[in-house]
Protein backbone atom coordinates (compact mmCIF):
# COMPACT_ATOMS: atom_id res chain seq x y z
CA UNK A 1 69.58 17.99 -82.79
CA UNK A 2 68.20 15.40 -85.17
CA UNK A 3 64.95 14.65 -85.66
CA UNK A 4 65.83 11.08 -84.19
CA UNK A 5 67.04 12.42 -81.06
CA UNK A 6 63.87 14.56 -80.64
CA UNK A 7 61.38 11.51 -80.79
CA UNK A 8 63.45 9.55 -78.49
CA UNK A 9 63.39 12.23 -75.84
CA UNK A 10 59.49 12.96 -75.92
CA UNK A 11 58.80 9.12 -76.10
CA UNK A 12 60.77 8.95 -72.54
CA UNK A 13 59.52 11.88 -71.52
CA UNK A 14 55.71 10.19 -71.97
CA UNK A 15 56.50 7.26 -70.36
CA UNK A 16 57.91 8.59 -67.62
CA UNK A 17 54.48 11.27 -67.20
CA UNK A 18 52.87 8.50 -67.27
CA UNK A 19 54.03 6.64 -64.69
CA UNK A 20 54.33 9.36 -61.84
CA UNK A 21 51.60 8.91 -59.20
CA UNK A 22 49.19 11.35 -57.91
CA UNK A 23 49.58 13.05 -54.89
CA UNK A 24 48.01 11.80 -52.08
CA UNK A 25 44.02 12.74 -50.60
CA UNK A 26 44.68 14.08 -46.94
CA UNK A 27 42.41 12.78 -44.02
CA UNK A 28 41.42 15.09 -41.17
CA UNK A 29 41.19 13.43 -38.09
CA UNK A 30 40.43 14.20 -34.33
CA UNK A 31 42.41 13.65 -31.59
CA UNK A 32 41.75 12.32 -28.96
CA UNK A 33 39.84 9.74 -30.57
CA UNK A 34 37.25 8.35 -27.90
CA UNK A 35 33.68 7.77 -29.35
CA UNK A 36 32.23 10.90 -29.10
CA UNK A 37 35.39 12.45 -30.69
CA UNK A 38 34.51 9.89 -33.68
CA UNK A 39 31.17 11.15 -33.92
CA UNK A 40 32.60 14.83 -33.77
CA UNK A 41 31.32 16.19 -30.65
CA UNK A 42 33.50 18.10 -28.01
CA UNK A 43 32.03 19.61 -25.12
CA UNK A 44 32.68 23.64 -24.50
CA UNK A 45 36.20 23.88 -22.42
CA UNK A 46 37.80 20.37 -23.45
CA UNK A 47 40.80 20.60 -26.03
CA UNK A 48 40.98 19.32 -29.25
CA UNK A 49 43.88 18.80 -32.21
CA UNK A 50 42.90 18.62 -35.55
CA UNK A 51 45.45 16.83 -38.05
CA UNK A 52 46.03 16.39 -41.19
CA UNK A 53 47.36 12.98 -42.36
CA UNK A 54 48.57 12.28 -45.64
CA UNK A 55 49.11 8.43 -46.31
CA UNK A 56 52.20 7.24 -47.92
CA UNK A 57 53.40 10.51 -47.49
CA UNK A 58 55.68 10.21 -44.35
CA UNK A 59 59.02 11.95 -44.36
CA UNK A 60 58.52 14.03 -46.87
CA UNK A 61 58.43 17.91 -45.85
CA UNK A 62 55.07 18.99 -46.49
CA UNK A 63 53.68 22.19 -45.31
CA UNK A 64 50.09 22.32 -44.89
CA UNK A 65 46.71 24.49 -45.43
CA UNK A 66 43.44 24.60 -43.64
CA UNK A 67 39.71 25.73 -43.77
CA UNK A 68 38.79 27.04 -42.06
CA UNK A 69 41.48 30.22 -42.58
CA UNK A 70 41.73 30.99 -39.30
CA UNK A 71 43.14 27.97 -38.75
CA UNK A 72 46.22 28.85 -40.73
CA UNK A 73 47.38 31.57 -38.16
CA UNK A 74 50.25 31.22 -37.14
CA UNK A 75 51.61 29.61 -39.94
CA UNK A 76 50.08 25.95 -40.02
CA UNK A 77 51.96 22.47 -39.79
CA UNK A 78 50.26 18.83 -39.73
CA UNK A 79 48.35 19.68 -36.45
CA UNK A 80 45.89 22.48 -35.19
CA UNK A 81 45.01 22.25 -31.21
CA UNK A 82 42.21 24.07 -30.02
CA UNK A 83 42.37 24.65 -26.07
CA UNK A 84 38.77 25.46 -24.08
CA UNK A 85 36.54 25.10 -27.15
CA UNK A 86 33.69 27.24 -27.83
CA UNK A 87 30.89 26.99 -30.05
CA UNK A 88 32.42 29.40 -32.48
CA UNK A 89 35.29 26.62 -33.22
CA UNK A 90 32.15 24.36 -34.47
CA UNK A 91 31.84 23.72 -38.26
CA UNK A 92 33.80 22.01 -40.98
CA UNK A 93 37.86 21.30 -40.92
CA UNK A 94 39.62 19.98 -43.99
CA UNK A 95 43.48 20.50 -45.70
CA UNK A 96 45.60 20.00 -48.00
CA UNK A 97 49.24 19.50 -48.66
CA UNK A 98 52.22 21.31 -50.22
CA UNK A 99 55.37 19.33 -51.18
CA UNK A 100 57.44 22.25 -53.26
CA UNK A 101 55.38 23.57 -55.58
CA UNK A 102 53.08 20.21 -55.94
CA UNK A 103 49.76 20.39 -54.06
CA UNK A 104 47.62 17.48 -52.56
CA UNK A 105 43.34 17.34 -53.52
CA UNK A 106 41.72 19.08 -50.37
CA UNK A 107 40.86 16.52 -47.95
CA UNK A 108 37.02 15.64 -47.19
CA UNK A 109 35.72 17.97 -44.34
CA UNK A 110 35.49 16.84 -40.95
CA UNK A 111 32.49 18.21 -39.05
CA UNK A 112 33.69 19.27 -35.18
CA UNK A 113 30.37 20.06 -32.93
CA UNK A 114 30.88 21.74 -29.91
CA UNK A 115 27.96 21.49 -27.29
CA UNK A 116 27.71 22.85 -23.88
CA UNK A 117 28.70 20.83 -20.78
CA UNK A 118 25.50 17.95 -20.40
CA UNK A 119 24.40 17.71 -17.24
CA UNK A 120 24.06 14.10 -15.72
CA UNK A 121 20.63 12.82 -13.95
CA UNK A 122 20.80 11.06 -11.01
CA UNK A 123 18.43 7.88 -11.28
CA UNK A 124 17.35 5.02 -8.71
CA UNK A 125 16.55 1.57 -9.80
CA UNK A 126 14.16 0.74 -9.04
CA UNK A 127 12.90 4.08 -9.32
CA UNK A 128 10.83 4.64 -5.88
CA UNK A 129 12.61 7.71 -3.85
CA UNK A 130 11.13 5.84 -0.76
CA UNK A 131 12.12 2.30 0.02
CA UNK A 132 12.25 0.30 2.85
CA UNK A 133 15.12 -1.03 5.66
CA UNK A 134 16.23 -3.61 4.09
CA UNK A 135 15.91 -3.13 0.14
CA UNK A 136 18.07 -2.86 -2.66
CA UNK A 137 18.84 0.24 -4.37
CA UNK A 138 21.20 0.82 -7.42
CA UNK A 139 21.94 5.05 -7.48
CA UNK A 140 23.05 5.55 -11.17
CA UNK A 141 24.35 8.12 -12.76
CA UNK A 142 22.99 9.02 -16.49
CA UNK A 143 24.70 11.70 -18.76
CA UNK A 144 22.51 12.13 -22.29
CA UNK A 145 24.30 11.98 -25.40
CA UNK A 146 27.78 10.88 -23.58
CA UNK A 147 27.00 7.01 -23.67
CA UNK A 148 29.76 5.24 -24.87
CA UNK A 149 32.53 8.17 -23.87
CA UNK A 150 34.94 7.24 -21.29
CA UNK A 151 33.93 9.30 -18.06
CA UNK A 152 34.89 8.66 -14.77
CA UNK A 153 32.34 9.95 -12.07
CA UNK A 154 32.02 11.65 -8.58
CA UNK A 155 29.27 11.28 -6.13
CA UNK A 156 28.04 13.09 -3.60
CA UNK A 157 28.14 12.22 -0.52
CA UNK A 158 31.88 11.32 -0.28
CA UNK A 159 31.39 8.04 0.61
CA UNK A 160 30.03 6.43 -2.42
CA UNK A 161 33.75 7.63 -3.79
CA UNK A 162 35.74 4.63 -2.13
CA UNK A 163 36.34 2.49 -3.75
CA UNK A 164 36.91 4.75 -7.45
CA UNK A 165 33.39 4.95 -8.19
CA UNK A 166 31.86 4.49 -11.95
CA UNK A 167 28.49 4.51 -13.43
CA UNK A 168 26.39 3.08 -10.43
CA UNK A 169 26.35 2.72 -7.00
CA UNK A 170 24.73 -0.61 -5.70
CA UNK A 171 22.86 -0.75 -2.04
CA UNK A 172 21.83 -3.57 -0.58
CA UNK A 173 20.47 -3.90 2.70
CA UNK A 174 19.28 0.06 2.62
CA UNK A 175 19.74 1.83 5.93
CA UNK A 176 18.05 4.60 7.49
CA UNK A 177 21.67 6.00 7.20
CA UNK A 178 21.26 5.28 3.38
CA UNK A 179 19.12 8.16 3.29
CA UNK A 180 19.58 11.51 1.68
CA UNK A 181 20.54 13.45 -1.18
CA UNK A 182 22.62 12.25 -4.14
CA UNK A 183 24.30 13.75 -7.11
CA UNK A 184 27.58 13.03 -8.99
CA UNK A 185 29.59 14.58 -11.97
CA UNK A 186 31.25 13.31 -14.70
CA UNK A 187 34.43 13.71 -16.19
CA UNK A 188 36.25 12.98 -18.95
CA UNK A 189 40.02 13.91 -19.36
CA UNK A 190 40.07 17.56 -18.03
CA UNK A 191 36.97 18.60 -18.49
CA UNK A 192 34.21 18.01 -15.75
CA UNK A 193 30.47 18.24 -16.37
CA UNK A 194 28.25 20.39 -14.30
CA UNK A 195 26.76 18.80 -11.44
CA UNK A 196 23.63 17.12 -11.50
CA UNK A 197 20.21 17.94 -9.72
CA UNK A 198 20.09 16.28 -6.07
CA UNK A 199 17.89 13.05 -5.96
CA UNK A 200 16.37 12.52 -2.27
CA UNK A 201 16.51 9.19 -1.15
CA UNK A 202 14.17 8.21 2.04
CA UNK A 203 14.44 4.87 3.63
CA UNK A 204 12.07 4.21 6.74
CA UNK A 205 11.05 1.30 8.00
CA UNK A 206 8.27 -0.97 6.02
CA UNK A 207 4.89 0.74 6.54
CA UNK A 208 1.86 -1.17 8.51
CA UNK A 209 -1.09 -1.67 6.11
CA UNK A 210 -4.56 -1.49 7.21
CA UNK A 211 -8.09 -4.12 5.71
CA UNK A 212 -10.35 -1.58 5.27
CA UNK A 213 -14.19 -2.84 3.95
CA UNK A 214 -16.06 -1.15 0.72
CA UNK A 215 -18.78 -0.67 0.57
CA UNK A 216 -18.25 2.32 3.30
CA UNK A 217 -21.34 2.38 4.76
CA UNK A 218 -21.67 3.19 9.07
CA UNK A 219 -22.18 -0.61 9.62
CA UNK A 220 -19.87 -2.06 7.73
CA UNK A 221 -16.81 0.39 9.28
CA UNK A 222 -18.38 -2.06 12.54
CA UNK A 223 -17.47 -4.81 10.51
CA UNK A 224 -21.35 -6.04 9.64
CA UNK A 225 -22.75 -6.91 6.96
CA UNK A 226 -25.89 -9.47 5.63
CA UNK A 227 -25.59 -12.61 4.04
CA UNK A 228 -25.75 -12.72 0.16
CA UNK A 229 -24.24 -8.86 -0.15
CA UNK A 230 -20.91 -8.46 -2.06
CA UNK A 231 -17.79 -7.11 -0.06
CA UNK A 232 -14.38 -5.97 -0.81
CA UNK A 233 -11.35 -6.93 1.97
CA UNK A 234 -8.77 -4.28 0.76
CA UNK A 235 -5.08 -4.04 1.80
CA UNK A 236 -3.91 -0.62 1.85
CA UNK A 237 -0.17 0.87 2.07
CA UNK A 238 0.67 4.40 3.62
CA UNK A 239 3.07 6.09 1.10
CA UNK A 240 3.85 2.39 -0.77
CA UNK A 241 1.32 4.15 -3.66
CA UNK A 242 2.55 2.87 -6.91
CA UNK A 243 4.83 -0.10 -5.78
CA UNK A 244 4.70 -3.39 -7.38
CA UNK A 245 3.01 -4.82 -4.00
CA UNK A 246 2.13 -8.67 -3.66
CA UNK A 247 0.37 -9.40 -0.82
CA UNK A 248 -0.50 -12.17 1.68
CA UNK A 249 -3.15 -12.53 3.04
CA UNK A 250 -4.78 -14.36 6.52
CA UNK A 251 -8.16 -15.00 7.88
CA UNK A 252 -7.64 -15.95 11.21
CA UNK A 253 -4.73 -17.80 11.53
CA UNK A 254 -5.51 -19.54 7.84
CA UNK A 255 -3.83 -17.86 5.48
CA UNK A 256 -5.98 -17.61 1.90
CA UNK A 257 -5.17 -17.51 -1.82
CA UNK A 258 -5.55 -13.49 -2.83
CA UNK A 259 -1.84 -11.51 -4.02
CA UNK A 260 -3.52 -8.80 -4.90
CA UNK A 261 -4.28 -5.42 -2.84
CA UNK A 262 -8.03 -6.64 -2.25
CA UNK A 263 -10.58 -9.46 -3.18
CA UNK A 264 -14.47 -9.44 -3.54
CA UNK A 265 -16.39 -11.63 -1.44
CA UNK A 266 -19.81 -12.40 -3.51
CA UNK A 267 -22.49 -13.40 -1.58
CA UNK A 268 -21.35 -13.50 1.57
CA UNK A 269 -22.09 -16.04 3.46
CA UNK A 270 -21.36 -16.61 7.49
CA UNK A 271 -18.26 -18.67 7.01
CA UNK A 272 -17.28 -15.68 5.40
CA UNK A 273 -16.49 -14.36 8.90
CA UNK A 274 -13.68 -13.60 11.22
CA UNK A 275 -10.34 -11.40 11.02
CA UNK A 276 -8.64 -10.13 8.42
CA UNK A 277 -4.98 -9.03 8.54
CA UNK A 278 -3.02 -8.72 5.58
CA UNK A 279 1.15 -7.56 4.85
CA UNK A 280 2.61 -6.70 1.51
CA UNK A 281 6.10 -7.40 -0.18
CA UNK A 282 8.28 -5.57 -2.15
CA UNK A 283 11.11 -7.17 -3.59
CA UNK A 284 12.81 -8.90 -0.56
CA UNK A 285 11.41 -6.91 2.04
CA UNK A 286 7.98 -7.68 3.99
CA UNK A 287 5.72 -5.18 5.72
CA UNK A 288 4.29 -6.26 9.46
CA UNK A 289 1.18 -7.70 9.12
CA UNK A 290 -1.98 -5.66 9.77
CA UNK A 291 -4.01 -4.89 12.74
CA UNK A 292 -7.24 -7.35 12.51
CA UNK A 293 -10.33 -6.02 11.03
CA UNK A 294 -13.03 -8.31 11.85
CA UNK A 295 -16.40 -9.19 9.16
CA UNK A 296 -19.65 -10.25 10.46
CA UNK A 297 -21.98 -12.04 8.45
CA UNK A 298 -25.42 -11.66 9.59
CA UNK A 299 -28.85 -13.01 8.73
CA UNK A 300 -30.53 -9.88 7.12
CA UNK A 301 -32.75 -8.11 9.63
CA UNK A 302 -36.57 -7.93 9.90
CA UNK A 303 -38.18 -4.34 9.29
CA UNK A 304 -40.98 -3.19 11.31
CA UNK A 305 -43.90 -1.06 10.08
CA UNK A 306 -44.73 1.70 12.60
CA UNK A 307 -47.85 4.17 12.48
CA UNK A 308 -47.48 8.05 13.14
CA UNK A 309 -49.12 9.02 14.96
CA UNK A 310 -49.50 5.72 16.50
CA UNK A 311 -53.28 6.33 17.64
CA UNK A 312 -55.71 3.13 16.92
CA UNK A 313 -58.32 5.27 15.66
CA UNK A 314 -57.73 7.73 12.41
CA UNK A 315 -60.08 9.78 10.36
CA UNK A 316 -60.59 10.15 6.89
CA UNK A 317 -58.45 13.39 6.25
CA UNK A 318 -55.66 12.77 9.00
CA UNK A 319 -51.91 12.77 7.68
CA UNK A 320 -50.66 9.44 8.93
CA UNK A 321 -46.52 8.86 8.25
CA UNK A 322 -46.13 5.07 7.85
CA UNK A 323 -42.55 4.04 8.35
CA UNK A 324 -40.34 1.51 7.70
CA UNK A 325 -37.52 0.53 10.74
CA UNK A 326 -34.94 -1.48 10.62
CA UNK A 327 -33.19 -1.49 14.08
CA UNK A 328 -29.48 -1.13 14.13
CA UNK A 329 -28.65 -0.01 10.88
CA UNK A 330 -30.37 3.59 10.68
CA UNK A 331 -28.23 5.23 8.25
CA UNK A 332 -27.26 2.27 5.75
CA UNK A 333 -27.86 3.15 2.52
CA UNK A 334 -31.34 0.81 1.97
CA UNK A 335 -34.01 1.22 -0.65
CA UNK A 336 -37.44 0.05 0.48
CA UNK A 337 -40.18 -1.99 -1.17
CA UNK A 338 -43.65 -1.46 0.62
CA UNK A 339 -47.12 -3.91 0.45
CA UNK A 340 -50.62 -2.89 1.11
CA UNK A 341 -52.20 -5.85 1.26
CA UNK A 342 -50.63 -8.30 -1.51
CA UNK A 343 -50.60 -5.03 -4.00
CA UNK A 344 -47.24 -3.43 -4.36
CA UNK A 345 -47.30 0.31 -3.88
CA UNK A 346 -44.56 2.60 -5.07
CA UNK A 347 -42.59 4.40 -1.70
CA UNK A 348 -38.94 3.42 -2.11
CA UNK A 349 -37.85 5.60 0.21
CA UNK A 350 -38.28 4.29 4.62
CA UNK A 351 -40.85 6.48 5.40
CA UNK A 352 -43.64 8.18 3.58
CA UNK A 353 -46.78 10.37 4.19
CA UNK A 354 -50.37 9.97 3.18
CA UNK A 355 -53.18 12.10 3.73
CA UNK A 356 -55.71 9.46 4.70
CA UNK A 357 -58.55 8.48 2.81
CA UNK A 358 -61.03 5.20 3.04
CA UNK A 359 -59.39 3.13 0.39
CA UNK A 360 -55.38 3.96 2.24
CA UNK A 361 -56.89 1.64 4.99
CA UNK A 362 -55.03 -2.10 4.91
CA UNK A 363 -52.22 -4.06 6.25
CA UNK A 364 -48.84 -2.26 5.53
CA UNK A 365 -45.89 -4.25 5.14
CA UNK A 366 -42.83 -3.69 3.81
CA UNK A 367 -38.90 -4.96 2.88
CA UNK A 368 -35.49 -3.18 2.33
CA UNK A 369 -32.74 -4.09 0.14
CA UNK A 370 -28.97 -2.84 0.73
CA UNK A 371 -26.49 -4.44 -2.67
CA UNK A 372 -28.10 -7.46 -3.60
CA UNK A 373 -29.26 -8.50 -0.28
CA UNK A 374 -33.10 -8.49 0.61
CA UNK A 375 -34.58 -8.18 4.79
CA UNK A 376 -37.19 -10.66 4.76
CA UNK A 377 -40.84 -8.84 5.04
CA UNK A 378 -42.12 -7.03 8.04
CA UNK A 379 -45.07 -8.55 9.81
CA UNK A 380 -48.27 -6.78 8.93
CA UNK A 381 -49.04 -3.02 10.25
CA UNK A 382 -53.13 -2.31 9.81
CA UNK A 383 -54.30 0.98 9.16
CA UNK A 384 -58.06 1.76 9.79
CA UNK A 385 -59.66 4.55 8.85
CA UNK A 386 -62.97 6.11 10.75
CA UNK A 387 -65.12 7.18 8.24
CA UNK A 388 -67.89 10.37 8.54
CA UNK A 389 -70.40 8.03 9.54
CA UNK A 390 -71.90 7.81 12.64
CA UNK A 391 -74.50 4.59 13.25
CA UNK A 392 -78.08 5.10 15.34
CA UNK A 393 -78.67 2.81 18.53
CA UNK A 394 -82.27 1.94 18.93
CA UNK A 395 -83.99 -0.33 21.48
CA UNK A 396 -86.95 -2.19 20.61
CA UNK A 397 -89.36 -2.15 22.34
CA UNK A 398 -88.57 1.70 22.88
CA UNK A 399 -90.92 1.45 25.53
CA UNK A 400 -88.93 4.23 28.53
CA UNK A 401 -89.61 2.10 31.30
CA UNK A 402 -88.33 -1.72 30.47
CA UNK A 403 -88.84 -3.94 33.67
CA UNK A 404 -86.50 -6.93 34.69
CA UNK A 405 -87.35 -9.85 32.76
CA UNK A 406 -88.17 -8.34 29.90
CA UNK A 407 -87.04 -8.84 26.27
CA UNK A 408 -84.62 -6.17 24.40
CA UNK A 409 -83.39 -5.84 21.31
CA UNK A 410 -80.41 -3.59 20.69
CA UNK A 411 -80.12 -2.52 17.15
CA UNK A 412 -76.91 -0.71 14.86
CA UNK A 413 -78.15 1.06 12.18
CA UNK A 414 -75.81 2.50 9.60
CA UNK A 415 -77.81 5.47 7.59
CA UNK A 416 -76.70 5.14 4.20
CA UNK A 417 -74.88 1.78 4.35
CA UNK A 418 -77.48 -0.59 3.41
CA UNK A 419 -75.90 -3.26 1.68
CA UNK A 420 -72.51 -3.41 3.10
CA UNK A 421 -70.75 -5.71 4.20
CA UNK A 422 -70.19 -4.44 7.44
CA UNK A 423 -69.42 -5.77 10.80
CA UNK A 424 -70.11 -4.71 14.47
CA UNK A 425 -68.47 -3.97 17.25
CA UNK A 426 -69.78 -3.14 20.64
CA UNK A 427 -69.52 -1.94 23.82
CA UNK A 428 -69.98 -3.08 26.61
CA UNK A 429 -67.46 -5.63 25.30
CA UNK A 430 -69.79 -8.75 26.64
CA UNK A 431 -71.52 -8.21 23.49
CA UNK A 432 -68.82 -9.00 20.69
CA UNK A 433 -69.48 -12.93 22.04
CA UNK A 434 -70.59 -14.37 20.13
CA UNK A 435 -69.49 -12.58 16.74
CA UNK A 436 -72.08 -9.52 16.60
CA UNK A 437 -73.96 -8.50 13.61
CA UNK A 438 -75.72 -5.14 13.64
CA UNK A 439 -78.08 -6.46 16.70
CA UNK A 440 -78.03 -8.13 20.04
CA UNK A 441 -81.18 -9.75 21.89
CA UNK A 442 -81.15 -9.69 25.74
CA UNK A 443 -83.61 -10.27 28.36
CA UNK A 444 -82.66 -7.95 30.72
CA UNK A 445 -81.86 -7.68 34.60
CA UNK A 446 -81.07 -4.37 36.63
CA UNK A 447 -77.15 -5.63 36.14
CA UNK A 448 -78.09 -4.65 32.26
CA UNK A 449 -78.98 -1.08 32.70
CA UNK A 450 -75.91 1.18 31.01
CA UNK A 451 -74.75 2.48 27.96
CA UNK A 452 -74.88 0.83 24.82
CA UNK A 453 -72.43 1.79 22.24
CA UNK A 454 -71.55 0.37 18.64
CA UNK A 455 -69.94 1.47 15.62
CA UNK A 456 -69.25 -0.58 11.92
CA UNK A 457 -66.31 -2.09 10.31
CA UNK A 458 -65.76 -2.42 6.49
CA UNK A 459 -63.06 -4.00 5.15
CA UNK A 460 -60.18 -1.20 7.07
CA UNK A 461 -62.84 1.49 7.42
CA UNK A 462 -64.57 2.36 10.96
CA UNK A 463 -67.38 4.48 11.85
CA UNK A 464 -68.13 6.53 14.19
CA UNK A 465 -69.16 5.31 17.76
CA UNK A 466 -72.95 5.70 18.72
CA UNK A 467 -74.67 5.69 22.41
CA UNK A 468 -77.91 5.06 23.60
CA UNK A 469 -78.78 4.18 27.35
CA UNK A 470 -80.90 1.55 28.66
CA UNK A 471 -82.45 1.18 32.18
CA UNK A 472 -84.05 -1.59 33.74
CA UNK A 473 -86.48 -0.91 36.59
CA UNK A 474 -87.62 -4.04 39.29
CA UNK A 475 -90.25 -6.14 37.30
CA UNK A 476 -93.76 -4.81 38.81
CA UNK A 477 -96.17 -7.31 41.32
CA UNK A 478 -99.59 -6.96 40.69
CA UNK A 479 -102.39 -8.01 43.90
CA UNK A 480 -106.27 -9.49 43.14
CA UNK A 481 -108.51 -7.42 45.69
CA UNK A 482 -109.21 -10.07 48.41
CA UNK A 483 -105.65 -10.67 48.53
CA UNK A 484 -105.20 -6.81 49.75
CA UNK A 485 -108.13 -7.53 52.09
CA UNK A 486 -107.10 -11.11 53.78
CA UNK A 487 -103.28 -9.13 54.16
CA UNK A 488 -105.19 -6.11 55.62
CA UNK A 489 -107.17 -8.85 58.49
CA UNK A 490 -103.95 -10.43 58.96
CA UNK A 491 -102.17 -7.22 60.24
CA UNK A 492 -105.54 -6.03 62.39
């Protein structure tokens, strides 16, 4: 062959290299080919084929080879099903192709998961297990990670499978007969999921509420309370905890702005009374109203100040309780505010005990306060307190026989008290008109023979009571001599 010839052949033999295509890059692919297939999950059980596509490469006879090996027993063609999947056929899939002794590039891998079976949750929207005769309920049926996948579902009970049931069940106009446990399943192709938990639904009838009153104290459960305190009217639900609630709303027959589950009354005042009732609604369905709870607004009582014990006389020394009453509300929760005088002393509390000396005497008043309302003040209580003195009753003159007609003076002396500013009091009682000082000047008859008594007063402090007694003979006649004798002729 000529050198000619030689070039000519390897020039053709170049050009036509050059032009010959490469063979093909394979594509693994899934079948079937629903979402989750695209995102290359499988659950354990369902089937699966694997295949290898080579574009532009139809007709021709290829044979094919896969990784993983296993795959290539028995010998392999364009397809590899895998029937009841485990998690051992998870991982990466990819192949190539043979067309007589020219191989294709290995394909990009494919990435198969296989998970176990989900298990679907049975939800209620909205999502209260109890509702009410008369609501709406939507049962639904939620499978994680198999959104998008095309399942078909089965409920329990039976009846929520006519007509061919899907995602959600809708209720309207709930039934006590709507009541009861649900599940459902899922399914797609062959291959079921497990069945879910069992949700419980109740429906009862729409709950009564009942007002209640805070603050809780024993008079207000009687509906009472005192003008200018703070109240709260509160609607409350049996079981309905947690529902979105709006509420109406009556006093009396007048029905008044609040929505809400309660409302604060500041400052009550007494058109501020009368019945409350109150009924709540959820969605479309309304509660009954409420039995009436009635509210009283009352003027704020007036305390009283009692002494124990309760005697009119006390001594220096004595315990003496002073107390503060308010009738008809005993066991409110009151604090106190007490008076001696116009000098505010420090007892909060309604009663308190004193062991009694000169200065404790006074007038006692006092006041309570229960929230921000105040009683008005308690009339004045006077303490007096006997002191360890006792006065002297003298007479003057202290002549021991005083005849009728003559003049007495009765005298109080107070040993020790010079310069007080005492008062007197006496007995008999005749003597305290007019006011008495410390003594009394009579000119006496035989109707004033008897005991005098009289004891001092300072300020809230007493003395002792002293005695003396006085007796008043006839006054005595006295006869001149010839007056005894003419009387003495007269009776010869």
């Amino acid at each position: 062959m000529s050198d000619d010839v030689l070039f000519i052949i390897l020039v053709l033999s170049t050009v036509i290299c050059g032009n010959a295509e490469a063979p093909p890059e394979p594509t693994v692919t899934l079948q079937p080919s629903g979402t989750q297939i695209h995102s290359s999950v499988i659950y354990s059980g369902e089937t699966v084929t694997v295949r290898c596509e080579i574009q532009g490469g139809e007709g021709a006879q290829w044979t094919y080879e896969w990784r993983p090996h296993k795959a290539n027993t028995p010998p392999t063609s364009r397809e590899y099903t895998i029937s009841g999947a485990t998690k051992s056929d998870g991982g990466g899939y990819s192949c190539r192709g043979k067309r007589d002794s020219s191989w294709t590039e290995w394909s990009k891998s494919i990435t198969l998961t296989v998970l176990s079976p989900p298990k679907p949750t049975v939800t209620l929207q909205p999502s209260w297990t109890q509702i009410y005769s008369g609501e709406t309920v939507t049962v639904r049926c939620e499978i994680q990670g198999g959104e998008g996948a095309q399942w078909t579902y089965e409920w329990r009970p039976a009846k929520l499978n006519t007509p061919p049931t899907s995602r959600e069940y809708r209720i309207s106009g709930a039934t006590k007969s709507d009541g009861g446990g649900y599940s459902c399943i899922g399914r797609r192709g062959s291959f079921y999921t497990q069945w879910s938990k069992s949700i419980t639904l109740t429906v009862s009838s729409p709950p009564k509420p009942t007002v209640t009153l805070q603050p809780s104290w024993t008079q207000i459960y009687s509906g009472e309370i005192y003008s200018g305190e703070t109240v709260t009217v509160r609607c409350e639900i049996q079981g309905g905890e947690g529902a979105q609630w709006t509420y109406e709303w009556r006093r009396g027959q007048v029905n008044i702005r609040p929505t809400s589950s309660e409302y604060t009354i500041s400052r009550a005042t007494e058109s501020d009374s009368g019945g409350y009732s109150c009924r709540g609604r959820r969605g479309s369905s309304w509660t009954e109203w409420s039995d009436i709870t009635t509210l009283n607004v009352l003027s704020p009582p007036k305390p009283t100040v009692t002494l124990q014990p309760s005697w009119t006389q006390i001594y220096s020394g004595d315990r003496v309780t002073v107390r503060c009453e308010i009738q008809g509300v005993e066991r409110a929760q009151w604090t106190y505010e007490w008076r001696r005088g116009q000098s505010s002393i420090h007892p909060t509390s309604s009663v308190y005990t004193i062991r009694v000396t000169e200065s404790d005497g006074g007038g006692y008043s006092c006041r309570a306060t229960r929230s921000s309302s105040w009683t008005e003040w308690s009339d004045i209580t006077t303490l007096r307190v006997t002191v360890p003195i006792e006065p002297t009753v003298t007479l003057q003159p202290s002549w021991p026989q005083i005849y009728s007609g003559e003049t007495v003076t009765v005298r109080c002396e107070i040993q020790g008290g010079e310069g007080a500013q005492w008062t007197y009091e006496w007995r008999p009682a005749k003597l305290n008109t007019p006011p008495t000082s410390n003594e009394y000047r009579i000119t006496v008859t035989e109707s004033d023979s008897g005991g005098y008594s009289c004891r001092g007063r300072r300020d809230y402090s007493l003395t002792y009571w002293s005695n003396i007694r006085l007796t008043v003979s006839c006054k005595l006649q006295m006869f001149h001599p010839h007056q005894l004798f003419h009387q003495k002729y007269l009776f010869l």
